[in-house]
N, C-alpha and C. Protein backbone atom coordinates (compact mmCIF):
# COMPACT_ATOMS: atom_id res chain seq x y z
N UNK A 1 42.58 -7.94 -25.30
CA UNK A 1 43.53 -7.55 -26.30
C UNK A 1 43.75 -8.71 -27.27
N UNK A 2 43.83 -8.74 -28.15
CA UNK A 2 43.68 -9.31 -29.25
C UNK A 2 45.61 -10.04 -30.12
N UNK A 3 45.79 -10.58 -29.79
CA UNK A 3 47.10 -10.69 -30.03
C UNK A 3 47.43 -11.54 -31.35
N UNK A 4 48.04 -11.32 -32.19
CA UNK A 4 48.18 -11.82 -33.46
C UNK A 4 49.41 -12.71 -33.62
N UNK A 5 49.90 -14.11 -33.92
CA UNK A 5 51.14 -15.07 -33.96
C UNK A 5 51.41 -14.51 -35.09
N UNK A 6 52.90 -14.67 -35.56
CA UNK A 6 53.49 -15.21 -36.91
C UNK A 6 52.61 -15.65 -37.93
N UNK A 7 52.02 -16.81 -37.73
CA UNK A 7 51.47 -17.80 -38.32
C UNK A 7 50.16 -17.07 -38.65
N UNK A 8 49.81 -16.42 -38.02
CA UNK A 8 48.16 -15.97 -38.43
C UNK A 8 48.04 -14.38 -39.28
N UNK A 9 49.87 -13.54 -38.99
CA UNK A 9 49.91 -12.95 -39.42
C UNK A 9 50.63 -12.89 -41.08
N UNK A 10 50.97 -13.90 -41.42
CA UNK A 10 51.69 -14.51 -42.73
C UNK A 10 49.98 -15.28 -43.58
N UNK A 11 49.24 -16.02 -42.67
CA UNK A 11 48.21 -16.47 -43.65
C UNK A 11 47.14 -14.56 -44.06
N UNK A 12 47.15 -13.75 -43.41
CA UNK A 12 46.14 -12.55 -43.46
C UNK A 12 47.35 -12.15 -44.45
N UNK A 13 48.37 -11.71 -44.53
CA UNK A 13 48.33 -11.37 -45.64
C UNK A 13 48.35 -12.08 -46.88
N UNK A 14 49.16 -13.26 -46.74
CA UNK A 14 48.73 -13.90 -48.14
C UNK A 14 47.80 -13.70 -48.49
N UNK A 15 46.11 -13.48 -47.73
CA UNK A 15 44.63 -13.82 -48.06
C UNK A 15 44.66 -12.64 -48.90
N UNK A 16 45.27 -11.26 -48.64
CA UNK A 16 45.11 -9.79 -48.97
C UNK A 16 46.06 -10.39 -50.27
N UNK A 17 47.52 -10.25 -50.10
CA UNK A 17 47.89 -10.33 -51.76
C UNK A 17 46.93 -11.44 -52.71
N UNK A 18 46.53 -12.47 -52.03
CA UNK A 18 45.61 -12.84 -52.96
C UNK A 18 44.77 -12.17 -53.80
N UNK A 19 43.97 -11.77 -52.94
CA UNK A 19 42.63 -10.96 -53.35
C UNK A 19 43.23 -9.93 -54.33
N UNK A 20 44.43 -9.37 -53.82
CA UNK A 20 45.06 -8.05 -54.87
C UNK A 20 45.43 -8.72 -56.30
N UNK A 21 45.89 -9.97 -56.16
CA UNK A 21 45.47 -10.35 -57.56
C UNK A 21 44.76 -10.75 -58.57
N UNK A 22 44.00 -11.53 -57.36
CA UNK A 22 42.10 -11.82 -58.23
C UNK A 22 41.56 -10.52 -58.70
N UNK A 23 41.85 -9.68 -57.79
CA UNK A 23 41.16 -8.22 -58.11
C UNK A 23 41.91 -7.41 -59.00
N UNK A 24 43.26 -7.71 -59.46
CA UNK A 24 43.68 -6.37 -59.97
C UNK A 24 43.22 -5.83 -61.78
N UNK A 25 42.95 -7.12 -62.34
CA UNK A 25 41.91 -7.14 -63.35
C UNK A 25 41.13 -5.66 -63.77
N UNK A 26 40.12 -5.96 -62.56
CA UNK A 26 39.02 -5.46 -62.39
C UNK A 26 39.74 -3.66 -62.36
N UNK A 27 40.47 -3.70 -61.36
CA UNK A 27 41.01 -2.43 -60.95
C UNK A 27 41.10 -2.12 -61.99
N UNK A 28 42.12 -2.53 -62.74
CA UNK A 28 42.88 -1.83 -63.90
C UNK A 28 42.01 -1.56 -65.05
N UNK A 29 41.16 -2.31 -65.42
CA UNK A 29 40.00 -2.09 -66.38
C UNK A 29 39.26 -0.63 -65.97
N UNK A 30 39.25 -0.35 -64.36
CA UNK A 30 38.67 0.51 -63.93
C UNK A 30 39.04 1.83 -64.27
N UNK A 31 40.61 1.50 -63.95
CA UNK A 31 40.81 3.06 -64.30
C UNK A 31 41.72 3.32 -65.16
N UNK A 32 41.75 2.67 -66.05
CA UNK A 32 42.26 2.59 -67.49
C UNK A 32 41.17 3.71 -68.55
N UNK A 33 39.73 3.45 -68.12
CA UNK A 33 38.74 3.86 -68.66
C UNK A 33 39.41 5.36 -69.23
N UNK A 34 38.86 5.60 -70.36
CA UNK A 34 39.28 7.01 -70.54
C UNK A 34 37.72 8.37 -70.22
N UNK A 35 38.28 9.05 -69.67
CA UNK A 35 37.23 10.27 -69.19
C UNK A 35 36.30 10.62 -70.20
N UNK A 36 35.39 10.83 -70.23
CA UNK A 36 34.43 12.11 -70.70
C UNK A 36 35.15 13.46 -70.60
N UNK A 37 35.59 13.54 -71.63
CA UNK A 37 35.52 14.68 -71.42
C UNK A 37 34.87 16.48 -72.23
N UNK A 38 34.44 16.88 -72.03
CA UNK A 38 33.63 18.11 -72.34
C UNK A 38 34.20 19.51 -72.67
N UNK A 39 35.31 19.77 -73.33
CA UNK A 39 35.99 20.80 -73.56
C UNK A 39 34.96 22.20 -73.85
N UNK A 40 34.61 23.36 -72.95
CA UNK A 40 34.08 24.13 -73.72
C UNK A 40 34.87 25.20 -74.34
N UNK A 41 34.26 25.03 -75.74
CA UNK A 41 35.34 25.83 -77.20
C UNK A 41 34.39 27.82 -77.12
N UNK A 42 34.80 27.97 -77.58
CA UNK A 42 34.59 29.67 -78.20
C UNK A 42 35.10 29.93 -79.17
N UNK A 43 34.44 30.61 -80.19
CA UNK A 43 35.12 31.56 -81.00
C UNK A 43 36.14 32.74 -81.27
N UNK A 44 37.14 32.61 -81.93
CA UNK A 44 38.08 33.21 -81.29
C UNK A 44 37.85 35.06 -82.35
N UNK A 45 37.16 35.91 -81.52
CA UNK A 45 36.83 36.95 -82.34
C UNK A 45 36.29 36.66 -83.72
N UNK A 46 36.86 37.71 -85.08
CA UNK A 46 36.27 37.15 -86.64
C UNK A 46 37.06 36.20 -86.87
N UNK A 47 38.09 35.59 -86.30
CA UNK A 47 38.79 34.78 -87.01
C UNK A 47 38.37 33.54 -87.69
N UNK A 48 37.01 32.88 -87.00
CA UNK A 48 36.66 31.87 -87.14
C UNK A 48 36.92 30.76 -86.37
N UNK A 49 38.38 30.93 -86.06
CA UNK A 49 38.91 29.69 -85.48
C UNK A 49 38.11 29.24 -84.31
N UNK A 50 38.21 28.21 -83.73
CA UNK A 50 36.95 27.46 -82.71
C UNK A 50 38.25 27.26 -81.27
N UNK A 51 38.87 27.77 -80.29
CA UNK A 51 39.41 27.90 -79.57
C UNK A 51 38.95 27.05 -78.04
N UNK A 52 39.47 26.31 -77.67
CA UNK A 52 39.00 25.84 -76.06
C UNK A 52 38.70 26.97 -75.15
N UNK A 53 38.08 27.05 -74.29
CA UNK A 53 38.50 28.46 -73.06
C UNK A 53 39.35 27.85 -71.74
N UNK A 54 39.96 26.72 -72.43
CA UNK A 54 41.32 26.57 -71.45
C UNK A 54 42.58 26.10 -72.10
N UNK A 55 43.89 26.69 -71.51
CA UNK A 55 44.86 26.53 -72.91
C UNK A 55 46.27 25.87 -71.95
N UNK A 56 46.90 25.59 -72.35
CA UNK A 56 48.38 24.88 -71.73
C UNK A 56 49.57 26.35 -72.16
N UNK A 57 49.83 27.29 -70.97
CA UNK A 57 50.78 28.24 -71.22
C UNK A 57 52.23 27.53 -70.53
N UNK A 58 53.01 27.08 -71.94
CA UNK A 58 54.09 26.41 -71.84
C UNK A 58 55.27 26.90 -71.54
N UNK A 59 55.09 28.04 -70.60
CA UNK A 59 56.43 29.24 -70.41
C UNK A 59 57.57 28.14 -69.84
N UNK A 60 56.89 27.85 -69.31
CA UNK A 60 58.46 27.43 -67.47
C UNK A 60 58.42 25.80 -67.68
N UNK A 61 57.26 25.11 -68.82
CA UNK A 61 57.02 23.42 -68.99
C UNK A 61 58.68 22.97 -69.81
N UNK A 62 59.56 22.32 -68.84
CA UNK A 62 60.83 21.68 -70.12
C UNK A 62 60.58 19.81 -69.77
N UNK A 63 58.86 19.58 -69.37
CA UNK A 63 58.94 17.94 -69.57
C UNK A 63 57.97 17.97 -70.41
N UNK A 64 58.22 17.37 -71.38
CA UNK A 64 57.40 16.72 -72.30
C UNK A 64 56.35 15.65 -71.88
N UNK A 65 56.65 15.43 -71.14
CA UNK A 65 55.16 14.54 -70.33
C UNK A 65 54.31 14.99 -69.71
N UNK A 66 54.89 16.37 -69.08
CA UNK A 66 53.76 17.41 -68.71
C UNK A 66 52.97 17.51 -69.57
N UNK A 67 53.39 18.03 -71.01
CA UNK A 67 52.74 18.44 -72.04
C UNK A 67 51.83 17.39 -72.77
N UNK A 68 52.45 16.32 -72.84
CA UNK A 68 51.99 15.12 -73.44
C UNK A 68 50.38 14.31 -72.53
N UNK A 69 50.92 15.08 -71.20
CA UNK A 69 49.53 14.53 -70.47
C UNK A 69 48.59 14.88 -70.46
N UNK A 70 48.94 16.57 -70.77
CA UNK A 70 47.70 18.03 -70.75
C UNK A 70 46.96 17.35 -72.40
N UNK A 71 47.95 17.03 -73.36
CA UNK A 71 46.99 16.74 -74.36
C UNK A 71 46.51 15.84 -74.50
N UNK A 72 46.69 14.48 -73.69
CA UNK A 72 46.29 13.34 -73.62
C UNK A 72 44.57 13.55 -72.69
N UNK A 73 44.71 14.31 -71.87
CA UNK A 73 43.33 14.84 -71.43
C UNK A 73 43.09 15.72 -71.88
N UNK A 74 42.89 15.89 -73.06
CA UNK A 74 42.00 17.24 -73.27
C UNK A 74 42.36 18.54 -73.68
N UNK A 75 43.41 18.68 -73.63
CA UNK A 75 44.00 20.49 -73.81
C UNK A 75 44.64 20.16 -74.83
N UNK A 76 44.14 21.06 -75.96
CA UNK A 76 44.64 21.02 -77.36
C UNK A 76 45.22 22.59 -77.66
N UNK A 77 45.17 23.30 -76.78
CA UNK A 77 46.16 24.53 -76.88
C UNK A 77 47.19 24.81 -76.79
N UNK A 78 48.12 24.76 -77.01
CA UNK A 78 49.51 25.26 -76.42
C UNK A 78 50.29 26.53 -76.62
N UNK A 79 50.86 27.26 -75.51
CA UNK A 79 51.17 29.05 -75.99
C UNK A 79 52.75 28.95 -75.40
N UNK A 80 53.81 28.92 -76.49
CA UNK A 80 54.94 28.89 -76.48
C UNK A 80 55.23 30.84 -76.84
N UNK A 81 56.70 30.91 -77.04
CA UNK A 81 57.18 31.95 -77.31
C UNK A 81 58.34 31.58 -78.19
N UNK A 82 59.10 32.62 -78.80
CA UNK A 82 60.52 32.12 -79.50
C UNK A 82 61.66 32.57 -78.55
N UNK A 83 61.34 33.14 -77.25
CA UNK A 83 62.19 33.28 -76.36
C UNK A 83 62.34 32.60 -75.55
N UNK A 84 61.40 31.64 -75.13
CA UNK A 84 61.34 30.95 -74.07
C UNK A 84 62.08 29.89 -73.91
N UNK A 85 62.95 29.85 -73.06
CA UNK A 85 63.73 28.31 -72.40
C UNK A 85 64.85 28.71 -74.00
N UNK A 86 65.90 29.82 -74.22
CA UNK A 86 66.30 29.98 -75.58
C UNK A 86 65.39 29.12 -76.62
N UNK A 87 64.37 28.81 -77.11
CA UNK A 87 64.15 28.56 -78.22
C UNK A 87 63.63 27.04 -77.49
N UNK A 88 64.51 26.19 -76.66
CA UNK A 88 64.45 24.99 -76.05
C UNK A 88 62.20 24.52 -75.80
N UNK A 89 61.72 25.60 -75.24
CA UNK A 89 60.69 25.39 -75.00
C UNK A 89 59.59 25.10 -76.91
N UNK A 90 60.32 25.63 -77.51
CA UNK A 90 59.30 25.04 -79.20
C UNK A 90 59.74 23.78 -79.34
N UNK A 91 60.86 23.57 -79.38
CA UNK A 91 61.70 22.79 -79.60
C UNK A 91 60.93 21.49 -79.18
N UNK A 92 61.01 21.47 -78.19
CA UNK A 92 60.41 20.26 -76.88
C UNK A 92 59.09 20.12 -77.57
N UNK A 93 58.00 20.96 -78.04
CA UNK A 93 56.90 21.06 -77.81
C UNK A 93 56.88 20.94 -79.53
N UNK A 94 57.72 20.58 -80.99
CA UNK A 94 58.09 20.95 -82.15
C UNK A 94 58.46 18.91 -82.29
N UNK A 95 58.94 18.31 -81.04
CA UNK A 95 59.40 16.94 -81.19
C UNK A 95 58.01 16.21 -80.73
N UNK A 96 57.30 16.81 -79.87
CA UNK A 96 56.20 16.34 -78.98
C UNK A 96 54.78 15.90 -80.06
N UNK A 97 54.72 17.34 -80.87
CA UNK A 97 53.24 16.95 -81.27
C UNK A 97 53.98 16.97 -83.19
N UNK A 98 55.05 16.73 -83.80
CA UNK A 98 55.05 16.40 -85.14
C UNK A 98 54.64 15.10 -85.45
N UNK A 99 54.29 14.45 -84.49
CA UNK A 99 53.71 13.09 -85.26
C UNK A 99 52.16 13.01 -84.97
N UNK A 100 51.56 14.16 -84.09
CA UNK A 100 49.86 13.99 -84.00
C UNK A 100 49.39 14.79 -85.23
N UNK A 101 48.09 14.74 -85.57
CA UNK A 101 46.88 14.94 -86.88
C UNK A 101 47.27 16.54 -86.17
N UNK A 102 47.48 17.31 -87.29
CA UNK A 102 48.00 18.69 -86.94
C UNK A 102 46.98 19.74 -86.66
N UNK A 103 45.54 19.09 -87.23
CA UNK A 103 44.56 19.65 -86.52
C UNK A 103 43.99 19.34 -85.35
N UNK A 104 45.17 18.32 -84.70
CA UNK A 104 44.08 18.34 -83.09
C UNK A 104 44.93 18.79 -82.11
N UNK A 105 45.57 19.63 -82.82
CA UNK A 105 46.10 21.10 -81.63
C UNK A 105 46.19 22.57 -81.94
N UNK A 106 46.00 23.45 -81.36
CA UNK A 106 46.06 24.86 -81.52
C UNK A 106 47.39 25.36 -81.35
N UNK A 107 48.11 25.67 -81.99
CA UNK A 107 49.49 26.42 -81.34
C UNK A 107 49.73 27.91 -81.52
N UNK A 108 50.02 28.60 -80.73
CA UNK A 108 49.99 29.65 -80.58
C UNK A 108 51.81 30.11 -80.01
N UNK A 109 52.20 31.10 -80.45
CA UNK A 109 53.79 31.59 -80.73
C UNK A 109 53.11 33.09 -80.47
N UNK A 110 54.47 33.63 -79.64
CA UNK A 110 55.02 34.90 -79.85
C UNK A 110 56.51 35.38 -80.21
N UNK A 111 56.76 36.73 -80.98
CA UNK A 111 58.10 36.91 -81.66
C UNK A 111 57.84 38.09 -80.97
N UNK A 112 59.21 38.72 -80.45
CA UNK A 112 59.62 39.87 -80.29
C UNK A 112 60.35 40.84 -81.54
N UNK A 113 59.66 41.94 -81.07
CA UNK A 113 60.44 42.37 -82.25
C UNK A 113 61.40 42.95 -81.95
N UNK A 114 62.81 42.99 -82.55
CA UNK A 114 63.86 43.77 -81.93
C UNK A 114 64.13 45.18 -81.98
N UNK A 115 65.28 45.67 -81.22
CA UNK A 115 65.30 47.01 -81.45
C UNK A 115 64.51 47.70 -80.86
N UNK A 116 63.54 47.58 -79.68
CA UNK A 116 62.77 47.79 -78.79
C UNK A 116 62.89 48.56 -78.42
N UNK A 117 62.90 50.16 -77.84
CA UNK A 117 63.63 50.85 -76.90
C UNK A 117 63.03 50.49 -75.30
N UNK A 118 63.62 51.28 -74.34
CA UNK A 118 63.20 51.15 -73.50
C UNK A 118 61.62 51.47 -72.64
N UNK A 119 61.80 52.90 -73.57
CA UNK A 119 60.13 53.44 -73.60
C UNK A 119 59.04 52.65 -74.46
N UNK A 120 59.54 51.09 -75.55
CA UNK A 120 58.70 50.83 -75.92
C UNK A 120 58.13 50.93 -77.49
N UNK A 121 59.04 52.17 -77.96
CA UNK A 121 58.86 52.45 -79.08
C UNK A 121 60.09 51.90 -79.82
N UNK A 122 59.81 51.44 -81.40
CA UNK A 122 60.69 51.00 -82.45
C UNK A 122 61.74 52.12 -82.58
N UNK A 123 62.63 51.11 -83.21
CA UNK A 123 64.45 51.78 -83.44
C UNK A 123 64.24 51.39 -84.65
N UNK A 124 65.01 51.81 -85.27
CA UNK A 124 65.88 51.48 -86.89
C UNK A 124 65.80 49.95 -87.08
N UNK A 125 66.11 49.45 -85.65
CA UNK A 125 66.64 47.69 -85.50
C UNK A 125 65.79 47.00 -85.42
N UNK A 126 64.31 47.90 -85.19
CA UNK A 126 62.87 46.53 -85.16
C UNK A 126 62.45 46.75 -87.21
N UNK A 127 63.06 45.83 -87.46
CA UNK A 127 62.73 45.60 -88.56
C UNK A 127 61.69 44.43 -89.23
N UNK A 128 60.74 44.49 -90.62
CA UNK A 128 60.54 43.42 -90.91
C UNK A 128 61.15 42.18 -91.00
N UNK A 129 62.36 42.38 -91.57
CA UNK A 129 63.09 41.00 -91.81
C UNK A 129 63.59 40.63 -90.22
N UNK A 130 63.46 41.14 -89.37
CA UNK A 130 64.73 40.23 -88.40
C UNK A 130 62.91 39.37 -87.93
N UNK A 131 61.89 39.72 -87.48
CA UNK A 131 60.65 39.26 -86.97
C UNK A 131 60.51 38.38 -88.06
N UNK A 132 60.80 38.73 -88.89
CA UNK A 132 59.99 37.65 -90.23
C UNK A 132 60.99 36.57 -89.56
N UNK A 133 62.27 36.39 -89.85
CA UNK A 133 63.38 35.54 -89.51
C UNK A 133 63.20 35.03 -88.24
N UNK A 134 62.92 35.18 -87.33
CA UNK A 134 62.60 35.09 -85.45
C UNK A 134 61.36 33.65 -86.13
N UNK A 135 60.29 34.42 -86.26
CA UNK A 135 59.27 33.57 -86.60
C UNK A 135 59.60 32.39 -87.71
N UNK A 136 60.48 32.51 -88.74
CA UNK A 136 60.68 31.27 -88.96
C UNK A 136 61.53 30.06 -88.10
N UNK A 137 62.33 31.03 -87.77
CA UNK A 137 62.53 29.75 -86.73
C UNK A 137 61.74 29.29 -85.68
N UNK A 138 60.92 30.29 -85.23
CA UNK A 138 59.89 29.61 -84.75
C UNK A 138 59.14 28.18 -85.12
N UNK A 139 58.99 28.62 -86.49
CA UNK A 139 58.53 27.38 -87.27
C UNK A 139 59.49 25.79 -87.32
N UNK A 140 60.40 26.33 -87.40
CA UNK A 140 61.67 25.45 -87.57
C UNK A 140 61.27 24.56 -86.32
N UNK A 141 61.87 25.14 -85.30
CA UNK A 141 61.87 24.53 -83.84
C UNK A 141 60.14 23.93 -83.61
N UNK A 142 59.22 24.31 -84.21
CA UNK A 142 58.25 23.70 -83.91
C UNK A 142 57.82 22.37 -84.90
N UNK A 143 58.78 22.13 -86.03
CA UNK A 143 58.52 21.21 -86.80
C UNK A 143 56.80 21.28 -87.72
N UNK A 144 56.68 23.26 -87.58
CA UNK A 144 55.64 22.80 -88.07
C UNK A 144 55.29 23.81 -89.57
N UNK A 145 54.23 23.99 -89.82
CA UNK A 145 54.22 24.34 -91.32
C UNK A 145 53.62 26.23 -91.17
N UNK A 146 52.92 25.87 -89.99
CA UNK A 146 51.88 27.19 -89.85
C UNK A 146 51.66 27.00 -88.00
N UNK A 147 51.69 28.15 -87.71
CA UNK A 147 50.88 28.22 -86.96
C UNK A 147 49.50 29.28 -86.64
N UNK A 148 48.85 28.91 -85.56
CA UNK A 148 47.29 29.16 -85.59
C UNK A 148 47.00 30.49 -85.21
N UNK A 149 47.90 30.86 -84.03
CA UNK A 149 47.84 32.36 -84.06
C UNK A 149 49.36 33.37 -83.32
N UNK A 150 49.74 33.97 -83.76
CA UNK A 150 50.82 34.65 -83.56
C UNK A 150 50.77 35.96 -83.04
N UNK A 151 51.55 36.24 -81.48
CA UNK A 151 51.55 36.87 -81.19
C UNK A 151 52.78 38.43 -81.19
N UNK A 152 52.42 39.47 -81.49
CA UNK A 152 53.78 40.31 -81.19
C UNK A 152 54.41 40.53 -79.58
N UNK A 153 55.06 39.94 -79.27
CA UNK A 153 55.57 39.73 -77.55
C UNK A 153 55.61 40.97 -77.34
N UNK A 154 55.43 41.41 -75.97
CA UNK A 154 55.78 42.38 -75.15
C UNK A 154 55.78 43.86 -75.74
N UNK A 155 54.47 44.01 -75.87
CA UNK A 155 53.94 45.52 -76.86
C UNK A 155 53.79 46.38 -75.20
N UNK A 156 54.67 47.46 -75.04
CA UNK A 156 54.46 48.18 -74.12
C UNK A 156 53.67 49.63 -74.42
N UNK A 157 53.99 50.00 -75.96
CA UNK A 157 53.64 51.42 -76.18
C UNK A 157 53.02 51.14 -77.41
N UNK A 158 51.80 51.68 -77.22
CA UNK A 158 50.51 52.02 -78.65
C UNK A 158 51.56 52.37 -79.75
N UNK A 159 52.66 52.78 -80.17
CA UNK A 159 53.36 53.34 -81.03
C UNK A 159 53.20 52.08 -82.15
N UNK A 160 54.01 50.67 -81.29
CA UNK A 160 54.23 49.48 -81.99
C UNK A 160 52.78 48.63 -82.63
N UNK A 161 51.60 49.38 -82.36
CA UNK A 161 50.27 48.98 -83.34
C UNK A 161 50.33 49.28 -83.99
N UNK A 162 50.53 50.50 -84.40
CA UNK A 162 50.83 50.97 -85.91
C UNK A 162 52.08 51.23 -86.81
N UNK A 163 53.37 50.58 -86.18
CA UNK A 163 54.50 50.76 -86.80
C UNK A 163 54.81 49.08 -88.78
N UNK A 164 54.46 50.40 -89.22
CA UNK A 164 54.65 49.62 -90.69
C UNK A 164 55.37 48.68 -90.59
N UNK A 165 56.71 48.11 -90.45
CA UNK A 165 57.70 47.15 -90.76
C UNK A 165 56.54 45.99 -90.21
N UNK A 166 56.68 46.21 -89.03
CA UNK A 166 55.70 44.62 -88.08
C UNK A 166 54.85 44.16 -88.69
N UNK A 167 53.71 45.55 -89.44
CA UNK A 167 52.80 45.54 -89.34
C UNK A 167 52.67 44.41 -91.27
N UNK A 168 53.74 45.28 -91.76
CA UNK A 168 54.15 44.05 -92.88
C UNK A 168 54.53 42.98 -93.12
N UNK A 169 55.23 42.91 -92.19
CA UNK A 169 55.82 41.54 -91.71
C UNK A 169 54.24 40.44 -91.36
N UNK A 170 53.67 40.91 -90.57
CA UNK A 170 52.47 39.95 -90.13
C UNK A 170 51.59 39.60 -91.25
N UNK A 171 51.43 40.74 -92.07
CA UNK A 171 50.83 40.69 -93.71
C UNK A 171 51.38 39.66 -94.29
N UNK A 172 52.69 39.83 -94.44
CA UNK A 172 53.47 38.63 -95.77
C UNK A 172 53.25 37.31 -95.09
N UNK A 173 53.30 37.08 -94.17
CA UNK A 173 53.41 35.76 -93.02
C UNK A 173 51.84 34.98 -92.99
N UNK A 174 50.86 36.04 -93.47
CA UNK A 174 49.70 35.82 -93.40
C UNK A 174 49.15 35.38 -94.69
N UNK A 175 49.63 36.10 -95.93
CA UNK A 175 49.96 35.86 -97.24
C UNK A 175 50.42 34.30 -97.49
N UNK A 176 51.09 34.12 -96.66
CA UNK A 176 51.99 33.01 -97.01
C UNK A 176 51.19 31.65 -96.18
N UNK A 177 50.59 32.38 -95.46
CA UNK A 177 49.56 30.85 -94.64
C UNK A 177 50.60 30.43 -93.87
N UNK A 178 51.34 30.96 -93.23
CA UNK A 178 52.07 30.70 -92.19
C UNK A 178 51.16 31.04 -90.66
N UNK A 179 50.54 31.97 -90.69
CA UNK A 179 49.14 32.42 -89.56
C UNK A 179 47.94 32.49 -90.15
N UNK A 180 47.26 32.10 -89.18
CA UNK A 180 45.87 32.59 -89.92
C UNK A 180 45.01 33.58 -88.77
């Protein structure tokens, strides 16, 4: 059996924190390195746009370092809502990327439209202007000028594909280079 003193156990580790500092140099150079990394993109239908086929869905994200890390490796997508976290989730994600090159992220928003019924189909109350209004604040809270693609939230019934107000609303918004 092998028995270890005080004395022999105070010089073994000094020898180890030594080495951890001769070495930590090296370490840190090591994995400081930044990745390769290989994003594969797609086309997103006619739109043109050039899309990742992996995206950051920011429903339930309220740390900004989550987010900040996903784009620090690689994920230049992000899919917020104007409902989400009250408004709190653009918001976060509106303070996060207004100071990066606005083309090295994709952002993607959805607006509900109001007045919904339960079956799905439009009321009097899903109007152009209240969606037009929803979506600017969208913009607001995201600190940004446009975004890349916009979704109509929670379409339950074929009715709301073809209901005019929305369907104008997405027109003028599109007009305006607010979506593309």
């Amino acid at each position: 059996m092998n028995r270890t003193n005080r004395r022999s156990f105070i010089r073994t580790g000094l020898a180890g924190a030594a080495g951890v500092v001769a070495f930590s140099p090296a370490i840190y150079r090591e994995s400081s390195k930044v990745p390769e990394r290989n994003i594969i993109t797609r086309k997103l239908g006619k739109t043109g746009l050039t899309v990742p086929v992996i995206s950051f869905g920011v429903m339930r994200a309220d740390n900004p370092g989550l987010c900040k890390a996903a784009y620090d490796n690689g994920i230049t997508m992000f899919d917020t809502a104007n409902g989400y976290q009250n408004g709190n989730n653009e918001s976060m994600l509106g303070k996060l990327f207004k100071d990066l090159p606005r083309k090295s992220i994709i952002l993607e928003t959805k607006v509900k439209a109001a007045g919904v019924g339960r079956d799905g189909k439009p009321t009097s109350e899903t109007t152009s202007e209240d969606f037009i209004q929803k979506f600017n604040t969208s913009l607001s809270r995201l600190q940004m000028d446009y975004v890349d693609i916009l979704f109509v939230h929670d379409i339950s019934n074929p009715e709301m594909f073809e209901y005019k107000p929305i369907i104008n609303a997405i027109e003028k918004l599109k007009k305006q280079k607010k979506i593309f």
